[in-house]
Protein backbone atom coordinates (compact mmCIF):
# COMPACT_ATOMS: atom_id res chain seq x y z
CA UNK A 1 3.52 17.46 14.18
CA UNK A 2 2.18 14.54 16.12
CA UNK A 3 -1.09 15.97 15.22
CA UNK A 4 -0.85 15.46 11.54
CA UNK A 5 0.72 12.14 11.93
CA UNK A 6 -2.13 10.56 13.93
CA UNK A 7 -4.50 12.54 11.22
CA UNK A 8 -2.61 10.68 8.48
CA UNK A 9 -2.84 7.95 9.90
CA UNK A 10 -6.63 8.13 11.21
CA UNK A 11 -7.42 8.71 7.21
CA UNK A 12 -5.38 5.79 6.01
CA UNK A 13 -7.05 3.58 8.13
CA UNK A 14 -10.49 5.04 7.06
CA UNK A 15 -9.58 4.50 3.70
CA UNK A 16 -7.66 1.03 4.11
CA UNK A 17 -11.23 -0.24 5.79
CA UNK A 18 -13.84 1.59 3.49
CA UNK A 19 -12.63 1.51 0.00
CA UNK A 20 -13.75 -0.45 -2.83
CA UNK A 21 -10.90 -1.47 -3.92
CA UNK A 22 -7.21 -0.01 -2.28
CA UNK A 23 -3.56 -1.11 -2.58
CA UNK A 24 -1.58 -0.44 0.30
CA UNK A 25 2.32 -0.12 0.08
CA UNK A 26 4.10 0.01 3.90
CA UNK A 27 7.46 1.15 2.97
CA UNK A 28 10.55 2.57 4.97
CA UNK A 29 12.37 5.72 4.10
CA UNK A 30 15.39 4.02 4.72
CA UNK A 31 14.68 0.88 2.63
CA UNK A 32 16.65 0.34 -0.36
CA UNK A 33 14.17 -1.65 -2.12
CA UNK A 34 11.59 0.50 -1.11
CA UNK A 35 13.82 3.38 -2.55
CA UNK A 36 13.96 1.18 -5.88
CA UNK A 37 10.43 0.43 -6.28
CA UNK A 38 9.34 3.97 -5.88
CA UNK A 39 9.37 4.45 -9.78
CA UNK A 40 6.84 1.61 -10.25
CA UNK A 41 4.93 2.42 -7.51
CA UNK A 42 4.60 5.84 -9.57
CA UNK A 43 3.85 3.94 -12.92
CA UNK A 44 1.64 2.12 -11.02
CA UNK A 45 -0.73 4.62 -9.89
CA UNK A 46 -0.85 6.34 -13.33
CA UNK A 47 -1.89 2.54 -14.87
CA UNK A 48 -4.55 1.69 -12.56
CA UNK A 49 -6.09 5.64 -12.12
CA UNK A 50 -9.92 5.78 -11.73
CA UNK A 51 -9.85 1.80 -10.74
CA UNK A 52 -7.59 1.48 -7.82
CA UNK A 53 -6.33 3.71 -5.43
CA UNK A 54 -2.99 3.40 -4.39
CA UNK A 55 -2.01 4.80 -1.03
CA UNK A 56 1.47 4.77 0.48
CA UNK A 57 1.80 3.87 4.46
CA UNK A 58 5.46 4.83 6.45
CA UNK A 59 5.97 1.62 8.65
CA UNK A 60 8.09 4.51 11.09
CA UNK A 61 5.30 7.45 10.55
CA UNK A 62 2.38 5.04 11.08
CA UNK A 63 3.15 1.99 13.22
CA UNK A 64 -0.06 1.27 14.64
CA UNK A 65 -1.13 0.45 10.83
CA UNK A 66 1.68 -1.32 10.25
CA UNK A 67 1.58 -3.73 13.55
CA UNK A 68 -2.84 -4.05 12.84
CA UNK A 69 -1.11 -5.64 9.34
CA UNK A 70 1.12 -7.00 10.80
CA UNK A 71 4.06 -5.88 8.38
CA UNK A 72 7.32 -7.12 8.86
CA UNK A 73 8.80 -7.18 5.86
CA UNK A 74 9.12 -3.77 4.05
CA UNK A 75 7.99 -3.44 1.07
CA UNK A 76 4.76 -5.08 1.24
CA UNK A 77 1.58 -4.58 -0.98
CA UNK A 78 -1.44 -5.53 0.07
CA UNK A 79 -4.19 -5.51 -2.09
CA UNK A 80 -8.27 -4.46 -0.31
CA UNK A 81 -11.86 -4.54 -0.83
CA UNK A 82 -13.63 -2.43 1.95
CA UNK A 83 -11.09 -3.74 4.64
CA UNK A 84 -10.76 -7.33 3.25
CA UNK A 85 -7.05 -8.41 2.66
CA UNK A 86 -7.07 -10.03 -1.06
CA UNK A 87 -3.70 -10.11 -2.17
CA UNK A 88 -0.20 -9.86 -0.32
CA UNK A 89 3.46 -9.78 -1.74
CA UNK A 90 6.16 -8.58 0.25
CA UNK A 91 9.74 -7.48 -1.85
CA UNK A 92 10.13 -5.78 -4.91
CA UNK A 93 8.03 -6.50 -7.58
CA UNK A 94 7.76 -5.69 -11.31
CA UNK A 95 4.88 -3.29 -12.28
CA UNK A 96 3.53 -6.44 -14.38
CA UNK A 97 3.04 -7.96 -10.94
CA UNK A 98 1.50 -5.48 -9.62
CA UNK A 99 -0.96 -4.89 -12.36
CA UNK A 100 -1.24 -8.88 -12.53
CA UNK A 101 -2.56 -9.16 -9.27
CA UNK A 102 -5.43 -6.30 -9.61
CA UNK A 103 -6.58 -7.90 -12.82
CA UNK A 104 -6.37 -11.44 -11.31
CA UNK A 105 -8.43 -9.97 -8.49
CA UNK A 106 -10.96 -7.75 -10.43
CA UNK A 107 -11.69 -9.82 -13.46
């Protein structure tokens, strides 16, 4: 098991540095907000498909990620471009947020 979780989290920070353009969500399993904003997150994904990638990050699963980000506050987005922190927002957020803050940054 601790296998897979340092190969998780080996890929997520691949991805987090190399991709064009990533969102990162650290969340908590435990986190009631995090718990509420799984629906959007899902909506999310669908609306930005084949422009974005969305990837999801366990602050308890993958800590080393989460203390190189320095998240303290879960959730938190954080919005990439091949490793380059554009956008951050911690707390729940509307999808309309979300999406306003890819277009803001992509237009």
């Amino acid at each position: 098991m601790e296998e897979k979780k340092e190969t998780r989290e080996e890929r997520n920070r691949e991805e987090l540095t190399n991709a064009d353009w990533i969102m990162a969500e650290f969340y908590a399993t435990w986190c009631p907000h995090c718990k509420r904003m799984q629906p959007i997150v899902e909506e999310f994904k669908k609306s930005v498909e084949g422009v974005l990638e969305v990837v999801q990050i366990d602050v308890d699963q993958e800590s080393s990620l989460s203390d190189f980000y320095a998240i303290d506050t879960v959730p938190t987005f954080v919005l990439m471009r091949k490793g380059e922190q554009l956008w951050r927002q911690s707390g729940e957020l509307t999808l309309k947020r979300l999406e306003k803050a890819v277009r803001g940054l992509k237009a």
